[in-house]
N, C-alpha and C. Protein backbone atom coordinates (compact mmCIF):
# COMPACT_ATOMS: atom_id res chain seq x y z
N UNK A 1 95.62 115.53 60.21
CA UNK A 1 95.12 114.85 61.39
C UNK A 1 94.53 115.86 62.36
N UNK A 2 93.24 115.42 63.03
CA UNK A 2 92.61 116.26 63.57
C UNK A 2 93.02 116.11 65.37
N UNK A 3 92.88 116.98 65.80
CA UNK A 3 93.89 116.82 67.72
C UNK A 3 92.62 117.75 68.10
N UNK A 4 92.24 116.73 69.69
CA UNK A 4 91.32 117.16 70.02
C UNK A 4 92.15 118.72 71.35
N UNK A 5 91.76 118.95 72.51
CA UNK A 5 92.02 120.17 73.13
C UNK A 5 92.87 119.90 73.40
N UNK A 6 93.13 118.03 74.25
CA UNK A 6 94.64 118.08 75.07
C UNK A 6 95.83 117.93 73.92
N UNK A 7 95.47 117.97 72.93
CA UNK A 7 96.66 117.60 71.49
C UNK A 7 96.89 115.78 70.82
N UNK A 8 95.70 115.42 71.29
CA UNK A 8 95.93 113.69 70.87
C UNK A 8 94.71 113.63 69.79
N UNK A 9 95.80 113.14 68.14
CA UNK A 9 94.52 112.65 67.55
C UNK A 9 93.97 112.01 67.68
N UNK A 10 92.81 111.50 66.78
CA UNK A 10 92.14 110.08 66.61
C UNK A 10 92.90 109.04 66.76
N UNK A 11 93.62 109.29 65.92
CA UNK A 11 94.61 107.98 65.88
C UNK A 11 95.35 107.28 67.22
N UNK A 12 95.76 108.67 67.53
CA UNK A 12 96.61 108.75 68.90
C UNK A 12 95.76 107.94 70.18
N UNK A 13 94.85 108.79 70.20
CA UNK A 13 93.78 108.08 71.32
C UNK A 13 93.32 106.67 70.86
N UNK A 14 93.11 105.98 69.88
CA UNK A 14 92.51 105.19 69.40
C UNK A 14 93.82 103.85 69.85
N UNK A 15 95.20 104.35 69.82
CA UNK A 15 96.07 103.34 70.07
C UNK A 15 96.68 103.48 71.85
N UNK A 16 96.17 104.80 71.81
CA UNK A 16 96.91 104.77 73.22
C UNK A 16 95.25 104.06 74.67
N UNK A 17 94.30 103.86 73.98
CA UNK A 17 93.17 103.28 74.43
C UNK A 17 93.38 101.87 74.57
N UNK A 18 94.30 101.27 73.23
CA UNK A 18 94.57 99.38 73.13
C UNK A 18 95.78 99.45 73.93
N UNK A 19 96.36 100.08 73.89
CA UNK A 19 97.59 100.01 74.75
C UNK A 19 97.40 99.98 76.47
N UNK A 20 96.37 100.93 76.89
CA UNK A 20 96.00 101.26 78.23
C UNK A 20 94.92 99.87 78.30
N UNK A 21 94.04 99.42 77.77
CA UNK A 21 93.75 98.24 77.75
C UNK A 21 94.17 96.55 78.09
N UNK A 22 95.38 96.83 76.96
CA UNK A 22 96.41 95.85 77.28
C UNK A 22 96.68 95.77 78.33
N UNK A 23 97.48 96.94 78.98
CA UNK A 23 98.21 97.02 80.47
C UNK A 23 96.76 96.98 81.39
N UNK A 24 95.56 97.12 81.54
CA UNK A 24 95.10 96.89 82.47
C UNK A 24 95.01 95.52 82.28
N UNK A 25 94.91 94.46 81.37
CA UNK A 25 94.78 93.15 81.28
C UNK A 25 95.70 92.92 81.81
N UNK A 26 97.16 92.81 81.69
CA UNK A 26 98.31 92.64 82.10
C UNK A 26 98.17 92.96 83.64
N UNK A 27 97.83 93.53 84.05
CA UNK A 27 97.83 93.81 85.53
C UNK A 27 96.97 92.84 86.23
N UNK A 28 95.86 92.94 85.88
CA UNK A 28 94.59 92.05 86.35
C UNK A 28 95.11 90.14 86.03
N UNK A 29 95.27 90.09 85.00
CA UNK A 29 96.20 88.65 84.79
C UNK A 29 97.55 88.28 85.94
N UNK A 30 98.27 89.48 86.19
CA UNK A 30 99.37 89.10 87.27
C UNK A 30 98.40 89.18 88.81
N UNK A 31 97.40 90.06 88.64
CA UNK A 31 96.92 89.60 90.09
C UNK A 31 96.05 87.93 90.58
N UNK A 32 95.50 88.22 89.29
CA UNK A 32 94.91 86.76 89.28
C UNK A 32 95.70 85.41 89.58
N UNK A 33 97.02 85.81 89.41
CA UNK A 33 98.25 84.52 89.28
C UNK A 33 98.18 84.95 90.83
N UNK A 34 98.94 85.58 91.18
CA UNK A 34 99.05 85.90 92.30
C UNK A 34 98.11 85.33 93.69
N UNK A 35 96.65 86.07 93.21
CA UNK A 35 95.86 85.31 93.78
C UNK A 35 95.85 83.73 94.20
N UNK A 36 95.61 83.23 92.72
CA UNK A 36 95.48 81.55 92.67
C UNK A 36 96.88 81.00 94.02
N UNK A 37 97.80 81.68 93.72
CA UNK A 37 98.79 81.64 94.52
C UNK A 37 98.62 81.44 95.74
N UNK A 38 98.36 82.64 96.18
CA UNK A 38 97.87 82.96 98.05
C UNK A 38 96.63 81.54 98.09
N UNK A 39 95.69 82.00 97.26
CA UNK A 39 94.47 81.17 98.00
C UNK A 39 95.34 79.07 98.11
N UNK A 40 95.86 79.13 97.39
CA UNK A 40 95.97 77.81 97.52
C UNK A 40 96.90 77.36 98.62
N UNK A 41 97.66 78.54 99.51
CA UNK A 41 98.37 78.08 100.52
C UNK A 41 97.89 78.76 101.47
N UNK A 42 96.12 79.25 101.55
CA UNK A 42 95.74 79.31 102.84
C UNK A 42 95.61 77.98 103.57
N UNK A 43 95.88 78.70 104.86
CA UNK A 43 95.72 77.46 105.59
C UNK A 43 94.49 77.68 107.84
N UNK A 44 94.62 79.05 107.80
CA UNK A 44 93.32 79.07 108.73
C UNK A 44 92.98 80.71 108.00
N UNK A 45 92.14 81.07 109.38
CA UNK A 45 91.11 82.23 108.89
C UNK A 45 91.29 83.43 108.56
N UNK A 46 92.52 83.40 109.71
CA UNK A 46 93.43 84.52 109.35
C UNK A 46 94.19 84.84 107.99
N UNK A 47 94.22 84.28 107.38
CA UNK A 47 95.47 84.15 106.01
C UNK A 47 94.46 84.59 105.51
N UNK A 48 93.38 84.14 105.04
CA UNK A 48 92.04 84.47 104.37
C UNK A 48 91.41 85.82 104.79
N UNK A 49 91.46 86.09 105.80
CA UNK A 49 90.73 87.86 105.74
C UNK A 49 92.16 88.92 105.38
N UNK A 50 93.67 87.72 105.73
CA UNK A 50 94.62 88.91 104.71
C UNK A 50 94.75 88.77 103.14
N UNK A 51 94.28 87.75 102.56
CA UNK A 51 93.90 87.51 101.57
C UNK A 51 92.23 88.75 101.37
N UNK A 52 92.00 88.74 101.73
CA UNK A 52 90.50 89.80 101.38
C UNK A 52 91.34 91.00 101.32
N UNK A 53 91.92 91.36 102.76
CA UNK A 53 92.94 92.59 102.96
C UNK A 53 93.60 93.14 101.57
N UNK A 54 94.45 92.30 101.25
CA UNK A 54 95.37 92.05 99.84
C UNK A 54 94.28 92.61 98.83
N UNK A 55 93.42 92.15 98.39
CA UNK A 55 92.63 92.02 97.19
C UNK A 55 91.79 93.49 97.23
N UNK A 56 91.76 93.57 98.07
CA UNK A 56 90.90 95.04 98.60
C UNK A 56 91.84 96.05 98.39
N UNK A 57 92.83 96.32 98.82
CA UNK A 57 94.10 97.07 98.45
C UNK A 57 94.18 97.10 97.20
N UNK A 58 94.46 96.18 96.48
CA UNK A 58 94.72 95.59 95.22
C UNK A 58 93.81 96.76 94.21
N UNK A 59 92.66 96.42 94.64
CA UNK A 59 91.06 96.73 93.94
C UNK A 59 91.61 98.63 93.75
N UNK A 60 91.96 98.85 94.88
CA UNK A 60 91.65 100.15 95.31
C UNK A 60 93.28 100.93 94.24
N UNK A 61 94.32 99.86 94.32
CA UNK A 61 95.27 100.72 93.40
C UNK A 61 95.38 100.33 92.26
N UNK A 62 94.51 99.63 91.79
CA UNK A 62 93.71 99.27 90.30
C UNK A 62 93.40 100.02 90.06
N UNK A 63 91.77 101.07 90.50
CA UNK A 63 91.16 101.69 90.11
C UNK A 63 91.49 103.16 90.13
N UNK A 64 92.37 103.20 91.07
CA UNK A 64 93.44 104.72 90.85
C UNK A 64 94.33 104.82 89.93
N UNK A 65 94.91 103.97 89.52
CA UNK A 65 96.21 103.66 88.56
C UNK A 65 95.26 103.61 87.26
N UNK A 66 94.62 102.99 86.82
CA UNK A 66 93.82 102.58 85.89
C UNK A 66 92.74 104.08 85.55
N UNK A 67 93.07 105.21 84.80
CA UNK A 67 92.37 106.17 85.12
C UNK A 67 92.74 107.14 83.30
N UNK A 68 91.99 106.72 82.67
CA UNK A 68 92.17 106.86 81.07
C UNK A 68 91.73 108.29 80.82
N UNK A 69 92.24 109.37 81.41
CA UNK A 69 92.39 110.94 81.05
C UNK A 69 93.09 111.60 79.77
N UNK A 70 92.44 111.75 78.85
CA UNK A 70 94.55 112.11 77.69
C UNK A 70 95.41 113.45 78.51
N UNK A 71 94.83 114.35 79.60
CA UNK A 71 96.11 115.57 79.94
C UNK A 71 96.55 114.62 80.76
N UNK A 72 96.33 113.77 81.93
CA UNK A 72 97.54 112.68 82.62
C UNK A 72 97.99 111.48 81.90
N UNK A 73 97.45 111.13 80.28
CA UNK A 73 98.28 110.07 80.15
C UNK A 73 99.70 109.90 79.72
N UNK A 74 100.26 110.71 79.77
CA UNK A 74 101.78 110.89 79.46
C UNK A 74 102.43 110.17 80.76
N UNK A 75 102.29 110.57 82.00
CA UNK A 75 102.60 110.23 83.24
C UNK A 75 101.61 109.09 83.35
N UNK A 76 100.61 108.16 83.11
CA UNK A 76 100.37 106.78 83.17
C UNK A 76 100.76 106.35 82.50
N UNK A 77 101.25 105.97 81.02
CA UNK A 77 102.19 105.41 80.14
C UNK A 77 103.42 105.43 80.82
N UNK A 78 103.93 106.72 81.37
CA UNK A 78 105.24 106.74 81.44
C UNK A 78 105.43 105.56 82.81
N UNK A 79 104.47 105.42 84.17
CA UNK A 79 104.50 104.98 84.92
C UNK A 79 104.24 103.19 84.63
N UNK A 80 103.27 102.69 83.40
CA UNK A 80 103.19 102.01 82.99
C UNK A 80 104.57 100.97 82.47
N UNK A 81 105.22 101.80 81.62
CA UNK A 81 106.81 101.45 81.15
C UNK A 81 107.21 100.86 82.18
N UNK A 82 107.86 101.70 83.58
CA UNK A 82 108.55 101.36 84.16
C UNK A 82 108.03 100.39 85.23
N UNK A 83 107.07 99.60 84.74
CA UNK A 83 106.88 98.65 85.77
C UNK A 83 106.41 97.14 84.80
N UNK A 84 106.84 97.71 83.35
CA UNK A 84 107.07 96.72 82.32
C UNK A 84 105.90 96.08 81.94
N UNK A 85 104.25 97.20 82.21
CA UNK A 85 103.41 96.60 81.87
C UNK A 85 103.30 97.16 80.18
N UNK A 86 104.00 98.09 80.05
CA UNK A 86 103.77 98.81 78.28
C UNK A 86 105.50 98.96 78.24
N UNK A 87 105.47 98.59 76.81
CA UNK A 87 106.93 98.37 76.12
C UNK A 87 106.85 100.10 74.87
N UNK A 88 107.72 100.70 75.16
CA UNK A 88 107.95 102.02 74.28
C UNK A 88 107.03 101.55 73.06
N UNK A 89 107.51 100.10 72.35
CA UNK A 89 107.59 99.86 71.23
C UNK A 89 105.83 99.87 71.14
N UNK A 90 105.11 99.56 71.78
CA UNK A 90 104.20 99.35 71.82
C UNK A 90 103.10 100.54 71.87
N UNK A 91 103.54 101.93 72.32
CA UNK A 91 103.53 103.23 71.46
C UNK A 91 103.99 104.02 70.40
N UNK A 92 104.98 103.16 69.86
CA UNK A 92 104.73 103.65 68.71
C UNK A 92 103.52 104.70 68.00
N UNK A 93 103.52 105.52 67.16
CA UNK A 93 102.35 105.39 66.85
C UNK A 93 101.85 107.16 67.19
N UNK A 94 102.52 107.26 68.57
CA UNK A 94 102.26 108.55 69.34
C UNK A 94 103.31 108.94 68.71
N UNK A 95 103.30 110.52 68.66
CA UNK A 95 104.00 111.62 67.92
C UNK A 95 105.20 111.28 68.57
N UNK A 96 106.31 111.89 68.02
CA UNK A 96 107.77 111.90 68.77
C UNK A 96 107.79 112.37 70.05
N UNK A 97 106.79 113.25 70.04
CA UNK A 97 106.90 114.38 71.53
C UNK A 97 106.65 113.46 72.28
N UNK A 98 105.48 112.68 72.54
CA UNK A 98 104.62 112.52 73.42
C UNK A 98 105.45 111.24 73.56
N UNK A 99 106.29 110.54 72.39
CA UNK A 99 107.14 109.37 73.07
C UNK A 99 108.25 109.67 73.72
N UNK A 100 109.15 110.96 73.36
CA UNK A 100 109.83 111.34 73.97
C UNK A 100 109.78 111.77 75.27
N UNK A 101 108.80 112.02 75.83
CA UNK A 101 108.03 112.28 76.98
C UNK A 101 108.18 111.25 78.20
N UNK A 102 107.48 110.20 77.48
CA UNK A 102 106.92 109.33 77.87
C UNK A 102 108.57 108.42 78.46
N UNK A 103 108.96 108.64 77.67
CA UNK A 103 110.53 107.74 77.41
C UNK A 103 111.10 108.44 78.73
N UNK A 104 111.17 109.75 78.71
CA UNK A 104 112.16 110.28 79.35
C UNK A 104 111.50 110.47 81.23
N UNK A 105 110.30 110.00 81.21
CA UNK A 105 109.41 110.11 82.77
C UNK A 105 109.73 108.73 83.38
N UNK A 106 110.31 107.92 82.19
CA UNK A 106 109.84 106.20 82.73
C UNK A 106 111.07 106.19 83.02
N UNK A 107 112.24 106.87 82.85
CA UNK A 107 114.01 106.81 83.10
C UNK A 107 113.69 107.63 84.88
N UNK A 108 113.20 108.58 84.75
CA UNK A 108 113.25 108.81 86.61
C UNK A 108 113.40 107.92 87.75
């Protein structure tokens, strides 16, 4: 198996890409619930520009969190786990190290 500079093969990257995928779906799906949520118990103008407020925030720790590097993805997987958007089992796949890693950042 061929490992590119940061040490992740083909393979490796190729699953840890559906996996980081997944969890951004998973995220974007709970905001969307969420959403439908808020919007349906606005009730004046105010609720609605904290509803923009919310979503704007939202947007902004989406696109920071959501950040597909392989030298930081040990610490986004691992941060991933512990907020139950990626299940260990679901890396599989990654070398022992890099699950052991991963396992042991998401216990902090």
């Amino acid at each position: 198996m061929e490992t590119d500079v940061a040490g992740w093969t083909i393979e490796e990257q190729d699953l840890a890409q559906a996996v980081f995928d997944r969890a951004l779906a998973r995220d974007v799906e709970t905001l969307i619930g969420d959403l439908r949520s808020r919007s349906a118990a606005l009730e004046n103008p105010e609720q609605l520009w904290q509803l923009h407020d919310f979503l704007s925030i939202r947007r902004h720790e989406i696109e920071g969190r959501f950040d597909f590097r392989l030298p930081g993805l040990l610490f986004v997987f691992a941060d991933f786990v512990k907020d139950g958007l990626v299940s260990l089992e679901e890396l599989e796949g990654l070398s022992a190290d890099k699950l052991a890693k991963i396992s042991a950042m998401a216990r902090m």
